[in-house]
N, C-alpha and C. Protein backbone atom coordinates (compact mmCIF):
# COMPACT_ATOMS: atom_id res chain seq x y z
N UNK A 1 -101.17 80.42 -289.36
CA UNK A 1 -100.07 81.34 -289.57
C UNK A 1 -99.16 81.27 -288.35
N UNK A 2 -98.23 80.72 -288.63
CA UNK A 2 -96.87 81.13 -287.12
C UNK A 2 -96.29 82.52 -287.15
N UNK A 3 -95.87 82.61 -285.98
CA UNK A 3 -94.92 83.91 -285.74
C UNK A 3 -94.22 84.59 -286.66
N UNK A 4 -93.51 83.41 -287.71
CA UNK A 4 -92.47 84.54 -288.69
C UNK A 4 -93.32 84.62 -290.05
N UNK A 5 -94.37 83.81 -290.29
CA UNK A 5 -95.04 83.93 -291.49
C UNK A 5 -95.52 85.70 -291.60
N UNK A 6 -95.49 86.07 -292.60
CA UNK A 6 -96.61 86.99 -293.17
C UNK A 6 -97.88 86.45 -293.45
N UNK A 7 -98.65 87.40 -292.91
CA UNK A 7 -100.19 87.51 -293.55
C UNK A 7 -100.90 87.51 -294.75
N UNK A 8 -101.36 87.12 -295.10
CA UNK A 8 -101.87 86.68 -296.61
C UNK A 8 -103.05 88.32 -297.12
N UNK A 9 -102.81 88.49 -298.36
CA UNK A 9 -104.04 89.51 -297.98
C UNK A 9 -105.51 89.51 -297.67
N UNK A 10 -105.77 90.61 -296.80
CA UNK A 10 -106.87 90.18 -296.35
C UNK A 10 -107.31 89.64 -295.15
N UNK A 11 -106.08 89.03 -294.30
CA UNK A 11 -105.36 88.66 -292.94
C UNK A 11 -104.29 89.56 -292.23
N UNK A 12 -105.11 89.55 -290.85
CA UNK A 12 -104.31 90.79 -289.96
C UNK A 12 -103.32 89.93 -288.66
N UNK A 13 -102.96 90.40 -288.26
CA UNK A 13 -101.73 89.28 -286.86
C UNK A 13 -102.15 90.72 -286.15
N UNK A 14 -102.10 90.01 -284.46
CA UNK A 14 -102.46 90.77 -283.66
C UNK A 14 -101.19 91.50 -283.23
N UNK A 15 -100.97 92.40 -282.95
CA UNK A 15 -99.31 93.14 -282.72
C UNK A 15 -99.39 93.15 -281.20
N UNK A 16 -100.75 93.81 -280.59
CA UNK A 16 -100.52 93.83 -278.92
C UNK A 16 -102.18 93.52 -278.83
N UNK A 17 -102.53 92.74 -278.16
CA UNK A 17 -103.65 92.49 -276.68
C UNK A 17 -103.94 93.76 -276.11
N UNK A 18 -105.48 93.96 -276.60
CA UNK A 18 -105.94 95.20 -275.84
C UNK A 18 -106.34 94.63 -274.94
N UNK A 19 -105.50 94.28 -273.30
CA UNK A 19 -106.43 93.50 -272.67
C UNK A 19 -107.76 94.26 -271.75
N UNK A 20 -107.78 95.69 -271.87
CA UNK A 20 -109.11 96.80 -271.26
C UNK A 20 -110.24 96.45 -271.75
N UNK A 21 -110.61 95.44 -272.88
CA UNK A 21 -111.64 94.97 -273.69
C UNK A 21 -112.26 93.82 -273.17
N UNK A 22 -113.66 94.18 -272.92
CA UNK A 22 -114.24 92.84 -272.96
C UNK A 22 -114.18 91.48 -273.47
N UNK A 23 -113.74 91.72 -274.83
CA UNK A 23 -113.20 90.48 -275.68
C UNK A 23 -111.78 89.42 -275.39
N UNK A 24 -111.24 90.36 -275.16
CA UNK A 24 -109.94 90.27 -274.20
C UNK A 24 -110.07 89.82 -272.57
N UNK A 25 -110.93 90.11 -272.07
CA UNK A 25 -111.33 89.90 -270.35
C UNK A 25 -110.98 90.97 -270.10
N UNK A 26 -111.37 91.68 -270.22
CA UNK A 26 -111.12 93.36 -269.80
C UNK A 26 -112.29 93.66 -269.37
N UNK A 27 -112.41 94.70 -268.52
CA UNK A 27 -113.63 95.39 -267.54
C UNK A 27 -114.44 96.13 -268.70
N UNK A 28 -113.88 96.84 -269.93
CA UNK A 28 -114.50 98.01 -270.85
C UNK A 28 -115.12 96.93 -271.91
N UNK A 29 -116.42 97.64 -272.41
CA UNK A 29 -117.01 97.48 -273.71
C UNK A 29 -115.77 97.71 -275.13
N UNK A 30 -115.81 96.99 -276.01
CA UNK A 30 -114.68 96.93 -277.05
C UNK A 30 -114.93 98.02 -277.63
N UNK A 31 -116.39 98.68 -277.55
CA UNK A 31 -116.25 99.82 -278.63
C UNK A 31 -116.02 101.14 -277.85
N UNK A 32 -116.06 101.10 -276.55
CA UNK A 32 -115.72 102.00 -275.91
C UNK A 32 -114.02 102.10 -275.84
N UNK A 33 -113.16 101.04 -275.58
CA UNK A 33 -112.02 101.04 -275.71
C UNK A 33 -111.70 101.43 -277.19
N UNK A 34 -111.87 101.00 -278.37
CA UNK A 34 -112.08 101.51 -279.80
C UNK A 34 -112.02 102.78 -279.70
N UNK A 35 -113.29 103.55 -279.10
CA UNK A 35 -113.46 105.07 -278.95
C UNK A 35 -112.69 105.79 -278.49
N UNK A 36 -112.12 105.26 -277.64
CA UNK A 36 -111.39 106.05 -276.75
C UNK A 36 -109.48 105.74 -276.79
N UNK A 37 -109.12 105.18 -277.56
CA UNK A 37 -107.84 104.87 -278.19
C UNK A 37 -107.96 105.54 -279.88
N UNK A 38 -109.04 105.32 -280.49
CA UNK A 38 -109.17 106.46 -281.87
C UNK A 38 -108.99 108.43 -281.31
N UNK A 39 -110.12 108.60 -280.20
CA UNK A 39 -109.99 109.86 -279.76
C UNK A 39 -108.27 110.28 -279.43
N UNK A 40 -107.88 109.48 -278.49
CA UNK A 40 -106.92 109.73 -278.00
C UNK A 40 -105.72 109.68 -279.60
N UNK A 41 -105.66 108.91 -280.10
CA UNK A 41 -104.63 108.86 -281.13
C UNK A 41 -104.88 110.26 -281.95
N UNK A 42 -106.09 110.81 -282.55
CA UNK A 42 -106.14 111.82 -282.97
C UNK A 42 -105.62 113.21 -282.00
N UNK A 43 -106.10 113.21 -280.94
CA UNK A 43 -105.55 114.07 -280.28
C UNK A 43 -103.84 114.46 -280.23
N UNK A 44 -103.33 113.39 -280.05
CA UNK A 44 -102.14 113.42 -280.14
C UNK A 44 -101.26 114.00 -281.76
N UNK A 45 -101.87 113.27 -282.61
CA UNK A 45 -101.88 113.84 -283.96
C UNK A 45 -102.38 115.08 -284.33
N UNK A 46 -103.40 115.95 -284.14
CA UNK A 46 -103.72 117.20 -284.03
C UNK A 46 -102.66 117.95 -283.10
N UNK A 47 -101.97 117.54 -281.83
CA UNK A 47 -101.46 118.41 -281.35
C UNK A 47 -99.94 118.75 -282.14
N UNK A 48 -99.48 118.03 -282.80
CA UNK A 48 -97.87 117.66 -283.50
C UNK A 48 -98.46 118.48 -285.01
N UNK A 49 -99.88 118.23 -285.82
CA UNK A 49 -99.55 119.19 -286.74
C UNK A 49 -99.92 120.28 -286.49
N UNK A 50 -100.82 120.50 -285.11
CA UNK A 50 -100.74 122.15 -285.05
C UNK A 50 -99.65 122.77 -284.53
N UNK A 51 -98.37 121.78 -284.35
CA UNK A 51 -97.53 123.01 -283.63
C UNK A 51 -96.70 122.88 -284.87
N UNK A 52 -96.26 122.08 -286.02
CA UNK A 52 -95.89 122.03 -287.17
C UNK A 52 -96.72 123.02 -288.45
N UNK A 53 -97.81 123.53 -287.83
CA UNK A 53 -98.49 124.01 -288.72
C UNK A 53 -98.85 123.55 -289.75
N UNK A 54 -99.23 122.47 -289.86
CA UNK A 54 -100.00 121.65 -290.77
C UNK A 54 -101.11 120.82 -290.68
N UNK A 55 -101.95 120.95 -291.76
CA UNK A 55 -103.19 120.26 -291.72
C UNK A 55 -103.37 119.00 -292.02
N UNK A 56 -103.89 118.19 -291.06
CA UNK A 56 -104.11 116.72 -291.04
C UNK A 56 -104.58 116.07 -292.21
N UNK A 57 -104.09 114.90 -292.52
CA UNK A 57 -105.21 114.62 -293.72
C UNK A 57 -106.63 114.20 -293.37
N UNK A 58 -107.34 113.89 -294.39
CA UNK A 58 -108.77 113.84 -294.18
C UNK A 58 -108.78 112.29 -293.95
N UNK A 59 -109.87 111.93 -293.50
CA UNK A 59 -109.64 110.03 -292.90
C UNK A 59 -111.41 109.80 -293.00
N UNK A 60 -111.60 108.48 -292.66
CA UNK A 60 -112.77 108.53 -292.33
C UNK A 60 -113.21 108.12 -290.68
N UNK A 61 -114.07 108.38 -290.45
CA UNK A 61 -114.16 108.73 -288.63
C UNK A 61 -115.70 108.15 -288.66
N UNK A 62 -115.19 107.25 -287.50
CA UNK A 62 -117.18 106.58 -286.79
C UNK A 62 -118.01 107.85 -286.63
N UNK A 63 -118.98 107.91 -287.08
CA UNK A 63 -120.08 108.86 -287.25
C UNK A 63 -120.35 109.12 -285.55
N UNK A 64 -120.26 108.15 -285.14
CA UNK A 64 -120.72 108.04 -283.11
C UNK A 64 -119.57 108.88 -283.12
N UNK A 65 -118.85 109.06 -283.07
CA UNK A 65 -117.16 109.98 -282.67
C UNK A 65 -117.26 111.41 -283.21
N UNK A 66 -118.09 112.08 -283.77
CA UNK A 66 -117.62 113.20 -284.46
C UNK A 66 -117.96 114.69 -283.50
N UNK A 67 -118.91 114.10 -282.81
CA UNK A 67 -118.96 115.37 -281.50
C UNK A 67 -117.36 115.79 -280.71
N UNK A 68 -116.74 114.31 -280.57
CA UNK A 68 -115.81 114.54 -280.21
C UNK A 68 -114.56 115.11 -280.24
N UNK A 69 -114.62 114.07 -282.15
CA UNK A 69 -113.54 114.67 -283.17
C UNK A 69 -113.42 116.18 -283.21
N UNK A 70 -114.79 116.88 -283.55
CA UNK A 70 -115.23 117.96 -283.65
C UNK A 70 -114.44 119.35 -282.14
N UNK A 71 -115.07 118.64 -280.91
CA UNK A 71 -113.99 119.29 -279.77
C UNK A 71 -112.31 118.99 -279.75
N UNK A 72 -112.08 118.08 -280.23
CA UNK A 72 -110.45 117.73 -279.90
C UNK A 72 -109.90 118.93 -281.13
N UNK A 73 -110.51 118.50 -282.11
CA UNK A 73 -110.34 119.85 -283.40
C UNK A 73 -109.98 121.01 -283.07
N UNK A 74 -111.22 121.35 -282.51
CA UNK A 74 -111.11 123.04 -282.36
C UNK A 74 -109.96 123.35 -280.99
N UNK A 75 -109.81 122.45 -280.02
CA UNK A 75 -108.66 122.90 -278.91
C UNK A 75 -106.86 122.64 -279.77
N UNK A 76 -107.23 122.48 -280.76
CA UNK A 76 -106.18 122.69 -281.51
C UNK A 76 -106.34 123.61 -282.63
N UNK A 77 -107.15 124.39 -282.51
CA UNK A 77 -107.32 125.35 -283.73
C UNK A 77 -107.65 125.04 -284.94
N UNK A 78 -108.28 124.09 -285.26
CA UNK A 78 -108.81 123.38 -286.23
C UNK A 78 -110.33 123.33 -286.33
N UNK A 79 -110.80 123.38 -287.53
CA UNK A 79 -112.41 122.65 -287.72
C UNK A 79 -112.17 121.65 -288.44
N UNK A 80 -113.75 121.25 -288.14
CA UNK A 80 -113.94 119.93 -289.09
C UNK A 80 -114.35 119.66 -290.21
N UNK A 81 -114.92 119.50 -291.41
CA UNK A 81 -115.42 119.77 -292.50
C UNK A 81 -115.89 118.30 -292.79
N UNK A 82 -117.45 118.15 -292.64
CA UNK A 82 -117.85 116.77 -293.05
C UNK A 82 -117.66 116.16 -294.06
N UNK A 83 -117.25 115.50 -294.33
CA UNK A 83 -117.62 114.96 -295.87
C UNK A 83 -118.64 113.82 -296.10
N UNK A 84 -118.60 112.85 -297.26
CA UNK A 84 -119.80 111.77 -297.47
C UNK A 84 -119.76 110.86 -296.85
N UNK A 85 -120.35 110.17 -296.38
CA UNK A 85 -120.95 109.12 -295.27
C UNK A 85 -121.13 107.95 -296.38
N UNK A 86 -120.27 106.79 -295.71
CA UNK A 86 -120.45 105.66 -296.29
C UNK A 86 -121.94 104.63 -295.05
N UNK A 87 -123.09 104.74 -295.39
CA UNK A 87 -124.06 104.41 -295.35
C UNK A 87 -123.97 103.09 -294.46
N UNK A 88 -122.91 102.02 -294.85
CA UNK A 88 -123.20 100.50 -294.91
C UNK A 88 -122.41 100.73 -293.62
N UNK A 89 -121.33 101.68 -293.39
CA UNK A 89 -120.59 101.09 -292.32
C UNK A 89 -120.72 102.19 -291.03
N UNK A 90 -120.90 103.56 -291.51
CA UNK A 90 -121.34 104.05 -290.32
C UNK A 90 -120.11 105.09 -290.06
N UNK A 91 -119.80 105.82 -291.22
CA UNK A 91 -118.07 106.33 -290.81
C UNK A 91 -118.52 107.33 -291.86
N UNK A 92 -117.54 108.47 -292.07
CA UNK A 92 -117.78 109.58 -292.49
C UNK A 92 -116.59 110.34 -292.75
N UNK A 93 -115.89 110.91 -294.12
CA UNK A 93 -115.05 111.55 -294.31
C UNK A 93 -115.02 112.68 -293.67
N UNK A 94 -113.98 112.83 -293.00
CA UNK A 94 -113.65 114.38 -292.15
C UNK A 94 -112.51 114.73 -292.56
N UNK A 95 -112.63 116.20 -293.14
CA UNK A 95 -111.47 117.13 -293.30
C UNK A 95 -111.00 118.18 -292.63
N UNK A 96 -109.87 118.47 -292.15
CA UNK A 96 -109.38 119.66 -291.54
C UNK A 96 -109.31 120.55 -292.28
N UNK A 97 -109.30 121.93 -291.54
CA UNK A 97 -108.65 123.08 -291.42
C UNK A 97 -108.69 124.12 -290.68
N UNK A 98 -107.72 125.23 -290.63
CA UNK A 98 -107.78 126.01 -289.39
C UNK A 98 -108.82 126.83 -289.26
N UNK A 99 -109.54 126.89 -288.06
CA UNK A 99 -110.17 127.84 -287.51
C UNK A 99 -109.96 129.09 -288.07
C-alpha cells in the first residue's frame, strides 16, 4: 500500500508512531502505553460530557482497565454499569450514568 492508496478492508495505515512503545523502541511496555492513552482519552471524554451534561456512550473496555475506568467515572460524576464480557478477547461492555 503507498501513501495515497486506501486501505482495503480489514487493513489499517499507521497515522502516528507511538514511539513510548517497546515495539516502536520506546522505554514502555505496549500495553502499558495502550493503557494509559485509552485511560487518558476517556478521561478527557468524560470531562466534555459531564460539563455538557451528557452521558457517554457505552463501548467496550479491557477488563484489566475497569478499576480505573471505574475511578475516572466517578471524578466526573458518573458510574459504571458492567455489561457482558466477550470471553475470547478480554473486554467488557461498560455503560454510563450519573451518580
Amino acid at each position: 500500500m503507498t501513501e495515497h492508496q486506501e486501505p482495503e478492508d480489514g487493513q489499517y495505515a499507521m497515522v502516528m508512531p507511538i514511539v513510548l512503545a517497546k515495539s516502536n523502541g520506546g522505554a514502555f511496555d505496549d500495553a502499558a502505553v495502550v493503557a494509559g492513552m485509552t485511560c487518558g482519552a476517556l478521561e478527557r471524554e468524560l470531562a466534555m460530557t459531564a460539563l455538557l451534561r451528557a452521558i457517554p456512550n457505552q463501548r467496550y473496555i479491557d477488563m484489566a482497565l475497569l478499576q480505573q475506568v471505574d475511578l475516572i467515572a466517578m471524578k466526573h460524576g458518573y458510574v459504571t454499569k458492567p455489561g457482558d464480557i466477550d470471553e475470547a478477547s478480554g473486554w467488557q461492555v461498560v455503560a454510563f450514568d450519573w451518580a
